[in-house]
PDB file of N, CA and C in Angstrom:
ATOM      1  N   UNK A   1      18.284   1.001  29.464  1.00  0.00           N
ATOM      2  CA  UNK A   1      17.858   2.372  29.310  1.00  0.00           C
ATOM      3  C   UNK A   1      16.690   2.411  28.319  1.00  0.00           C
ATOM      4  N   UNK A   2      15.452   2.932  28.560  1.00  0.00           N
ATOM      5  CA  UNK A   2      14.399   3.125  27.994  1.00  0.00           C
ATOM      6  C   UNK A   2      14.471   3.874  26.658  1.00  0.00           C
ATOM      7  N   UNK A   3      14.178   3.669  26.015  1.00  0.00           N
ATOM      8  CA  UNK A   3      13.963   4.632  24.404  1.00  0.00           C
ATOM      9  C   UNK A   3      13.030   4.369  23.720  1.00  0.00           C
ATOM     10  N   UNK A   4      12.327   5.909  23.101  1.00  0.00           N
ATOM     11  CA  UNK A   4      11.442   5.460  21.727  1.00  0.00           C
ATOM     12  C   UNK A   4      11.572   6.744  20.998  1.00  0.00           C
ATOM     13  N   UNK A   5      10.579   6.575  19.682  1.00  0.00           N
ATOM     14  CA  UNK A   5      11.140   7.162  18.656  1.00  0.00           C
ATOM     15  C   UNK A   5       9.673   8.024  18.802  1.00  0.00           C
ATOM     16  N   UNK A   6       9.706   9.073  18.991  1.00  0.00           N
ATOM     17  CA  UNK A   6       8.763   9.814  18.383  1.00  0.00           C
ATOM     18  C   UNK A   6       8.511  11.018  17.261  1.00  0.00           C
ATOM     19  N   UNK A   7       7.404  11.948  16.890  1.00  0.00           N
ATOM     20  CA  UNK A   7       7.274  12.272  15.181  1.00  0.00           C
ATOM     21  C   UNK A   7       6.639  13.690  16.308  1.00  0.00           C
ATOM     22  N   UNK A   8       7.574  14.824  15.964  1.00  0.00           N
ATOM     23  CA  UNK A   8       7.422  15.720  16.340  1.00  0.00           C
ATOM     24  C   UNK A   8       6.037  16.410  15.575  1.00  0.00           C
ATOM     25  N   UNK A   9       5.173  16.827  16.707  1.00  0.00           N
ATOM     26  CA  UNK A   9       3.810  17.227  16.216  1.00  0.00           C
ATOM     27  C   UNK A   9       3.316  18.347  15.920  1.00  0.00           C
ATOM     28  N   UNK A  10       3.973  19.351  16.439  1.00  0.00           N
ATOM     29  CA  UNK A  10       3.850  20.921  16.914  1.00  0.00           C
ATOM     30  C   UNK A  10       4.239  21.430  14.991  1.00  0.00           C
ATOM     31  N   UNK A  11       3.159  22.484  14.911  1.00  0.00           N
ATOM     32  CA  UNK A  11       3.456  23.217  13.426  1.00  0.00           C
ATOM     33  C   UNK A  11       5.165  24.017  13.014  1.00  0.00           C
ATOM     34  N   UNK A  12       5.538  24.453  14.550  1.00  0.00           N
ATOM     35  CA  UNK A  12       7.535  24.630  14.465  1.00  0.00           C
ATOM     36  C   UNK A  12       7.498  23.940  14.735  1.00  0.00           C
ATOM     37  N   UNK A  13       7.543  22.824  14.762  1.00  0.00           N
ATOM     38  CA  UNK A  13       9.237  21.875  15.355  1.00  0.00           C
ATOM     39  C   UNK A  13       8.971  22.224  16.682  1.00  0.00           C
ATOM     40  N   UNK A  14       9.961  21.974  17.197  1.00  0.00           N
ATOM     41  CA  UNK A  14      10.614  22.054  18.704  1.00  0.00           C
ATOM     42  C   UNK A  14      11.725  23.627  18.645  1.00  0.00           C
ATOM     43  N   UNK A  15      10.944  24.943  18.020  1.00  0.00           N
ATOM     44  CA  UNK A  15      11.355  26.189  18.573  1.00  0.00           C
ATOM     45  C   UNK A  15      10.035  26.933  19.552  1.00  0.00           C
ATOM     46  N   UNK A  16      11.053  27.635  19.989  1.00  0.00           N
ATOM     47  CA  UNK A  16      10.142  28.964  21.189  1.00  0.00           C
ATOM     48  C   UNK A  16       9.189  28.530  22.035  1.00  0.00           C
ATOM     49  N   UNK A  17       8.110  28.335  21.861  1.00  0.00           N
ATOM     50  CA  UNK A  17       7.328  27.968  22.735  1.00  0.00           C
ATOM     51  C   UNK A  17       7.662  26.264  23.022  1.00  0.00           C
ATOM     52  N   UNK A  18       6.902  25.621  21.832  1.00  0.00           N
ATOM     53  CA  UNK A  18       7.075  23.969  21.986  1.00  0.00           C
ATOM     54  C   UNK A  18       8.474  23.466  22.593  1.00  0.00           C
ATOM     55  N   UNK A  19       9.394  24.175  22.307  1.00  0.00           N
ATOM     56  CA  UNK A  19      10.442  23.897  22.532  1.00  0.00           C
ATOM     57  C   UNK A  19      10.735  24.189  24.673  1.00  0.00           C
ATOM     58  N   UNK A  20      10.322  24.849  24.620  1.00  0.00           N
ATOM     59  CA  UNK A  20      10.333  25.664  25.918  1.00  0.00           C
ATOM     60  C   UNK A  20       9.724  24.568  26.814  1.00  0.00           C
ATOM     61  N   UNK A  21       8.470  24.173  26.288  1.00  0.00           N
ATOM     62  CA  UNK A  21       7.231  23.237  27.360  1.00  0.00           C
ATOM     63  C   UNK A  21       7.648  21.891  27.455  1.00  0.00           C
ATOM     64  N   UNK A  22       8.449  21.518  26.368  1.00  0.00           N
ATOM     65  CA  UNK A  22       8.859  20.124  26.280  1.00  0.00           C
ATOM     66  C   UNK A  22      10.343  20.262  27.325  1.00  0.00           C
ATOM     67  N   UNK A  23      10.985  21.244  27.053  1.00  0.00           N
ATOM     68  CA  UNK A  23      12.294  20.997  27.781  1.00  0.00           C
ATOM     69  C   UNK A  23      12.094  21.378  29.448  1.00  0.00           C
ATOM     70  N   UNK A  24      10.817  21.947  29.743  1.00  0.00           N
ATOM     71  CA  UNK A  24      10.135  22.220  30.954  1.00  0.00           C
ATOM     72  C   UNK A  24       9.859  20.696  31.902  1.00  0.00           C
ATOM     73  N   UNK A  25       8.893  20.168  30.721  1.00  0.00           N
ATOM     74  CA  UNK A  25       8.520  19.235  31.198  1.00  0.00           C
ATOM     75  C   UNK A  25       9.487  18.048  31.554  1.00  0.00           C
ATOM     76  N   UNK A  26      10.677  18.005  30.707  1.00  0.00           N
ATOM     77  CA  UNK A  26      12.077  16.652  30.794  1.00  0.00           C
ATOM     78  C   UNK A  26      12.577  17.403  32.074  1.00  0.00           C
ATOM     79  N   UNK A  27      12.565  18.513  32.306  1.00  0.00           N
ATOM     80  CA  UNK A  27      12.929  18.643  33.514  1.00  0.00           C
ATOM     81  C   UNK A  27      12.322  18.653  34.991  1.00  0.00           C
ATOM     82  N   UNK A  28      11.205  17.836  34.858  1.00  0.00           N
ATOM     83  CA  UNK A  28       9.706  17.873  35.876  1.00  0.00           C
ATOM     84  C   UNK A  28       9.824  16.519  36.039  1.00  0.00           C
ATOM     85  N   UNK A  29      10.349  15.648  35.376  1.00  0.00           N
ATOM     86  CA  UNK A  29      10.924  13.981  35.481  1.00  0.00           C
ATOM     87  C   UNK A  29      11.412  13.275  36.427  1.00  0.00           C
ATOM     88  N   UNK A  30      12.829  14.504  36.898  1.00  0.00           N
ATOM     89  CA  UNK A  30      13.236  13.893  37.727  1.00  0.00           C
ATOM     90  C   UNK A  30      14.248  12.769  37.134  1.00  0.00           C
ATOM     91  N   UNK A  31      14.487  12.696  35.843  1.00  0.00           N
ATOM     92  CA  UNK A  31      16.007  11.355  35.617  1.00  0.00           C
ATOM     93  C   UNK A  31      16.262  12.608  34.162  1.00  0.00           C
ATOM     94  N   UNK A  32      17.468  11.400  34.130  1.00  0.00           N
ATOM     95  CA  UNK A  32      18.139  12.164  32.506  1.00  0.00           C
ATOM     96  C   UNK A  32      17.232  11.712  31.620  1.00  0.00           C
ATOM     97  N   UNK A  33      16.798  12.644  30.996  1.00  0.00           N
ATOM     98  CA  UNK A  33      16.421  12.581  29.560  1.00  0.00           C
ATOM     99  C   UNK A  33      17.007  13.005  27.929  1.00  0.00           C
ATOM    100  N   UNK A  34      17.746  12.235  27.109  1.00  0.00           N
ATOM    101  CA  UNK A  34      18.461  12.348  26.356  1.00  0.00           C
ATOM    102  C   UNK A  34      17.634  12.700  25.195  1.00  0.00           C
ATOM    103  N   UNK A  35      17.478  14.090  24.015  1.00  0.00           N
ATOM    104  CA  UNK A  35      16.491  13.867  22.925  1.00  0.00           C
ATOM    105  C   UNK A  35      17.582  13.726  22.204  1.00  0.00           C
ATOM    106  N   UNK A  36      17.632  13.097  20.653  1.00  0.00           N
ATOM    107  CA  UNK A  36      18.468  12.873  19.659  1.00  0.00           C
ATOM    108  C   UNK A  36      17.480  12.939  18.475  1.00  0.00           C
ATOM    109  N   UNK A  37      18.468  13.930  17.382  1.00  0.00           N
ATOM    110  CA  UNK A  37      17.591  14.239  16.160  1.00  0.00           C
ATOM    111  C   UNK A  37      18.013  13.109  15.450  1.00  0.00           C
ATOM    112  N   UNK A  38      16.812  13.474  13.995  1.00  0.00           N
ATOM    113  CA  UNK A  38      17.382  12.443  13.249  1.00  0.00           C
ATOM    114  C   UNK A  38      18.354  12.374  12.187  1.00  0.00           C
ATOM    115  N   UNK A  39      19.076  13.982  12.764  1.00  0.00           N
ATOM    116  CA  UNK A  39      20.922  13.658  12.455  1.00  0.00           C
ATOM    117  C   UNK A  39      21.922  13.030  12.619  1.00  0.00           C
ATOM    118  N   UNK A  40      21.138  12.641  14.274  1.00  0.00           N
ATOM    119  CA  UNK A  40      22.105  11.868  15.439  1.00  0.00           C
ATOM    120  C   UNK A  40      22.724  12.729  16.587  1.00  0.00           C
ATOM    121  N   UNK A  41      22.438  14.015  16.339  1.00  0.00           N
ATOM    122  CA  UNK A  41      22.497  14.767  17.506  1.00  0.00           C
ATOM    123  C   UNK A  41      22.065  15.046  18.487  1.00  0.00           C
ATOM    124  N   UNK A  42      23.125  14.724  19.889  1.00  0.00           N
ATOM    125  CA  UNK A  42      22.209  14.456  20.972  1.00  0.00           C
ATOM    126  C   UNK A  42      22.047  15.743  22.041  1.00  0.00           C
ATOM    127  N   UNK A  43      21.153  15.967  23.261  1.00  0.00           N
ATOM    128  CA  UNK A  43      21.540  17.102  23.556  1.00  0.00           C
ATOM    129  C   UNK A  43      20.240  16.352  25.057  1.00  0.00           C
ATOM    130  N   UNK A  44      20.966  17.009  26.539  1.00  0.00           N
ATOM    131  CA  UNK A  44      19.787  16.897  27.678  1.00  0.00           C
ATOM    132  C   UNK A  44      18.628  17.506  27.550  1.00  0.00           C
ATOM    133  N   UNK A  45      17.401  16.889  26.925  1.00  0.00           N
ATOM    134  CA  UNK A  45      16.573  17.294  26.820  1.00  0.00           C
ATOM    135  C   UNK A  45      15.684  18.311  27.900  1.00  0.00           C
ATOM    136  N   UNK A  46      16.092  18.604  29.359  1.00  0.00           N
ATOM    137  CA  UNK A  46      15.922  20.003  29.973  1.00  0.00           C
ATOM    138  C   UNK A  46      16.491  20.761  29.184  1.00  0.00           C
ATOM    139  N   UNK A  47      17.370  20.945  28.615  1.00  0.00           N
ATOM    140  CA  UNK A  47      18.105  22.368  28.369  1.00  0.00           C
ATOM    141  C   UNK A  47      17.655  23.018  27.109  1.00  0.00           C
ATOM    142  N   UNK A  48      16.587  24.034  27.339  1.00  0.00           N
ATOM    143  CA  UNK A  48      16.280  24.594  26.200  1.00  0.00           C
ATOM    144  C   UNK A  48      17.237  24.981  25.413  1.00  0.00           C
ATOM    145  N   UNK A  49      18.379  25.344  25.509  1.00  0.00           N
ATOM    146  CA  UNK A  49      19.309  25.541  24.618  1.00  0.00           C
ATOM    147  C   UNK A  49      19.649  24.634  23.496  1.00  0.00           C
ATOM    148  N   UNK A  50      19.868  23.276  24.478  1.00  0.00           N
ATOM    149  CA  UNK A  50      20.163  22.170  23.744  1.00  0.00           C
ATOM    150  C   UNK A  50      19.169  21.788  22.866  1.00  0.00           C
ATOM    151  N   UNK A  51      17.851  22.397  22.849  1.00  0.00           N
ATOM    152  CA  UNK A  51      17.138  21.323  22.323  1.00  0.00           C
ATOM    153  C   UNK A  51      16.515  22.630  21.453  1.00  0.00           C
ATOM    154  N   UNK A  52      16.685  23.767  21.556  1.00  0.00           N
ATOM    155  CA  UNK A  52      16.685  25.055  20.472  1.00  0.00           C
ATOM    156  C   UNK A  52      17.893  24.487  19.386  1.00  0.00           C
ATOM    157  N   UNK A  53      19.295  24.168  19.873  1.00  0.00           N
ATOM    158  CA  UNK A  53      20.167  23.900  19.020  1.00  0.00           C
ATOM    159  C   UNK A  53      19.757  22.628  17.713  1.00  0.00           C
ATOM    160  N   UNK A  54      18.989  21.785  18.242  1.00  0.00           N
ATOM    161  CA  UNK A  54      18.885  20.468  16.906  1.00  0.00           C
ATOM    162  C   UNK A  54      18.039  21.317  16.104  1.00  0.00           C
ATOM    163  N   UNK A  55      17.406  22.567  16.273  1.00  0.00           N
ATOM    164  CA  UNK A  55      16.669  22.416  15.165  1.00  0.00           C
ATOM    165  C   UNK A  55      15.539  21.364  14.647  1.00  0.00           C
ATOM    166  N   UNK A  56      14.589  21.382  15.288  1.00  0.00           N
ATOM    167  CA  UNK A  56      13.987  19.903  15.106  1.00  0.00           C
ATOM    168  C   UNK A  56      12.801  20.651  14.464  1.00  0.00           C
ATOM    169  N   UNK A  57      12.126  20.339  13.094  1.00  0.00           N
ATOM    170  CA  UNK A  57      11.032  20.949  12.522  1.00  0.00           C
ATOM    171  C   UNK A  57       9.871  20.029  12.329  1.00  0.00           C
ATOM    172  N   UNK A  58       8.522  20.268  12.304  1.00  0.00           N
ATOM    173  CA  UNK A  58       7.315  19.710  12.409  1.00  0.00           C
ATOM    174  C   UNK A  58       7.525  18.072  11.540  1.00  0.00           C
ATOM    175  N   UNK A  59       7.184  17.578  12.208  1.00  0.00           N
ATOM    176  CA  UNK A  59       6.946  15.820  11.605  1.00  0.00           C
ATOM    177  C   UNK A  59       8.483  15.003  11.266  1.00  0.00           C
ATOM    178  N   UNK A  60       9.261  15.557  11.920  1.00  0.00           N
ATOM    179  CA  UNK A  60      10.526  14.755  12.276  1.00  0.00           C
ATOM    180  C   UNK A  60      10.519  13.698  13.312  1.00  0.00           C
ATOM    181  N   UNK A  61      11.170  12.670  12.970  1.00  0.00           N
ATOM    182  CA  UNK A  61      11.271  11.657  14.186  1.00  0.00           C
ATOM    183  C   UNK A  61      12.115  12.235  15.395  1.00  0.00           C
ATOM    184  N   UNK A  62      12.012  11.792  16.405  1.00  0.00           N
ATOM    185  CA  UNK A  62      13.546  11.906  17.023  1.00  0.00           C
ATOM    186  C   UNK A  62      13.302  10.476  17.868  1.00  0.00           C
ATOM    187  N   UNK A  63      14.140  10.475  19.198  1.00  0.00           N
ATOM    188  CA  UNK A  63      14.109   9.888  19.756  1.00  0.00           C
ATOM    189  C   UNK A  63      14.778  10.403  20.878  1.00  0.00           C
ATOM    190  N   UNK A  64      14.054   9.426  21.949  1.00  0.00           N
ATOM    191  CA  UNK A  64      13.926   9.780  23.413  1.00  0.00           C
ATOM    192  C   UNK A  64      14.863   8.563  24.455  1.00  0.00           C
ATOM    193  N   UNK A  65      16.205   8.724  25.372  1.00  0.00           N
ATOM    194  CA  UNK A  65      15.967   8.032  25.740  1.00  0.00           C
ATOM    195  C   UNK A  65      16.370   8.422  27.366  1.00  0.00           C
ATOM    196  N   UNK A  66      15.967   7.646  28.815  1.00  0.00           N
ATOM    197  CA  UNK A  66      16.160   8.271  29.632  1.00  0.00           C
ATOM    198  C   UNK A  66      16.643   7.256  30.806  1.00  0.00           C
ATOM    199  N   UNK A  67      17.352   7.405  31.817  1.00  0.00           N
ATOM    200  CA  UNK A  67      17.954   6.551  32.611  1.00  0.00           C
ATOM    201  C   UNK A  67      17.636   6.892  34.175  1.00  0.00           C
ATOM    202  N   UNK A  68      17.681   6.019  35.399  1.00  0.00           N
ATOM    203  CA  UNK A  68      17.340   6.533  36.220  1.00  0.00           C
ATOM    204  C   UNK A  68      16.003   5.446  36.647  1.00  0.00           C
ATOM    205  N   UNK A  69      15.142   6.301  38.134  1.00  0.00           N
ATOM    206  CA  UNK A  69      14.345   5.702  38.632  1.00  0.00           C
ATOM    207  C   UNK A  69      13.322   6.320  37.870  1.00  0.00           C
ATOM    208  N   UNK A  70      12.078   5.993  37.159  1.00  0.00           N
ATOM    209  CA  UNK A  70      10.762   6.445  36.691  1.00  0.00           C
ATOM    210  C   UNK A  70      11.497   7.047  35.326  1.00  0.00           C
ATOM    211  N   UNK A  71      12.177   5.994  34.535  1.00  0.00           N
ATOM    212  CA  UNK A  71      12.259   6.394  33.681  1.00  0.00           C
ATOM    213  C   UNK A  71      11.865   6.284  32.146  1.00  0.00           C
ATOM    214  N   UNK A  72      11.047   4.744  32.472  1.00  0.00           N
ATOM    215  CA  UNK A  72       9.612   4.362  31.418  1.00  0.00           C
ATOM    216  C   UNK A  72       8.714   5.663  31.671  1.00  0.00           C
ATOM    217  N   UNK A  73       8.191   6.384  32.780  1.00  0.00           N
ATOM    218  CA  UNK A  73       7.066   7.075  32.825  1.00  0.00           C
ATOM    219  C   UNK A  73       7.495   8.396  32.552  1.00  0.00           C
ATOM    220  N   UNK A  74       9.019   8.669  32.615  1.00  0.00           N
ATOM    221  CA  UNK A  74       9.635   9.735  31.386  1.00  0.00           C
ATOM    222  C   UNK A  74       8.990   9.966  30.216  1.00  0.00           C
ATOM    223  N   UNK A  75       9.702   8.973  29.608  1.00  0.00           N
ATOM    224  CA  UNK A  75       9.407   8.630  27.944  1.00  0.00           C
ATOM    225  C   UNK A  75       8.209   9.035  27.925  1.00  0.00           C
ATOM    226  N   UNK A  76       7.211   7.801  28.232  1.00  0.00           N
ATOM    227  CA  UNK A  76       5.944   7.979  28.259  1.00  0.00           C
ATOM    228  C   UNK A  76       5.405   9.409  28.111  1.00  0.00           C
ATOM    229  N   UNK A  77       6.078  10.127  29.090  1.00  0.00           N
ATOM    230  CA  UNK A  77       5.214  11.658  29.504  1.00  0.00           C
ATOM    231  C   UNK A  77       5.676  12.528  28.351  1.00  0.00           C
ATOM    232  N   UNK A  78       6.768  12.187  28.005  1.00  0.00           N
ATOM    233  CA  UNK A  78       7.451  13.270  27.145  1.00  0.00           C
ATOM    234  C   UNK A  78       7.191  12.969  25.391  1.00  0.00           C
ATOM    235  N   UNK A  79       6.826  11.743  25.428  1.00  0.00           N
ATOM    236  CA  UNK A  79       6.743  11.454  24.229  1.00  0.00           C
ATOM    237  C   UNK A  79       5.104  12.054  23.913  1.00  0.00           C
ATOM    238  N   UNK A  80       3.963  11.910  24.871  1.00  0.00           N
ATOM    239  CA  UNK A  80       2.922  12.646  24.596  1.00  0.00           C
ATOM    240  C   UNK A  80       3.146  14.180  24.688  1.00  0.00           C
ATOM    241  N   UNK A  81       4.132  14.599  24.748  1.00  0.00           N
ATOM    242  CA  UNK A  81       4.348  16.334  24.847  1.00  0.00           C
ATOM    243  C   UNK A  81       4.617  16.559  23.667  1.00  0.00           C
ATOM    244  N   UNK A  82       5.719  15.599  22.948  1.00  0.00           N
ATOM    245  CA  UNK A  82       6.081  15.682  21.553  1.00  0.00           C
ATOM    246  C   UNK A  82       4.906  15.584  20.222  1.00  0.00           C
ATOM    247  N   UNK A  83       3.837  14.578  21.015  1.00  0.00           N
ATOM    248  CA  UNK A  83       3.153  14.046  20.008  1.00  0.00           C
ATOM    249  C   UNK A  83       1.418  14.652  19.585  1.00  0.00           C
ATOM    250  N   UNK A  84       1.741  15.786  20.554  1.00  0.00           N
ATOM    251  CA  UNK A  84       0.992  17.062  20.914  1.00  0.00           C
ATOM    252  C   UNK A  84       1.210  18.497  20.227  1.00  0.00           C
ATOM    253  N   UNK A  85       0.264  18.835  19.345  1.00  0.00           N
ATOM    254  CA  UNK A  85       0.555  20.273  18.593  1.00  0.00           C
ATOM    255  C   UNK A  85       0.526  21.438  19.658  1.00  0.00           C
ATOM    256  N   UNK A  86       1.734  21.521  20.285  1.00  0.00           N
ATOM    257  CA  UNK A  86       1.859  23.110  21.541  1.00  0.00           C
ATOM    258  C   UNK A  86       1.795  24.309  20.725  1.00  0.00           C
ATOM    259  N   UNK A  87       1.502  24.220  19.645  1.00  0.00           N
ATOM    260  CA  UNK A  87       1.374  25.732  19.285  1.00  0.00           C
ATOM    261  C   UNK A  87      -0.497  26.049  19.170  1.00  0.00           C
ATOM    262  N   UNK A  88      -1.148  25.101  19.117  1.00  0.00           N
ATOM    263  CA  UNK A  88      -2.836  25.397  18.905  1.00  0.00           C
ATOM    264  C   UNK A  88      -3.012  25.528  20.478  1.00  0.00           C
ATOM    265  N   UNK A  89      -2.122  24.691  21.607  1.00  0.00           N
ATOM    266  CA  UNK A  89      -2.699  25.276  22.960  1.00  0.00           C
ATOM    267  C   UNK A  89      -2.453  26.342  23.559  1.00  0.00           C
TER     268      UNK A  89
END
């Protein structure tokens, strides 16, 4: 199963908007995508809920990991969503 660690970029964290486009996009994938804070809390990274719930604030690590067919080009995709300030676009 694929994983990496990425440093949340966005000025919130991963609320409202950023939060919204990233859990948009894990769900445009096509496999599971797992995000985990760096509490250790894990949650399906589609589910805006789940991923409103960690609370994740600007320049936190987390990590990504995802299972399935195309699931290096997951990561990949999602980790540049993370590593992207969505609130200046």
């Amino acid at each position: 199963m694929p994983e990496r660690e990425v440093t949340v970029a966005s000025s919130v964290g991963l609320h409202a908007r950023p939060a919204s486009l990233f859990s948009q996009a894990a769900a445009g994938t096509g496999v599971t995508v797992t995000l985990t804070s760096a509490a250790g809390r894990s949650v399906n990274a589609a589910s805006i809920l789940g991923v409103l719930s960690l609370g994740i604030g600007h320049g936190e690590t987390v990590k990504l990991e995802a299972s399935g067919d195309g699931a290096d080009a997951a990561i990949e995709t999602l980790a540049k969503v993370l590593e992207t300030d969505l609130d200046k676009e």
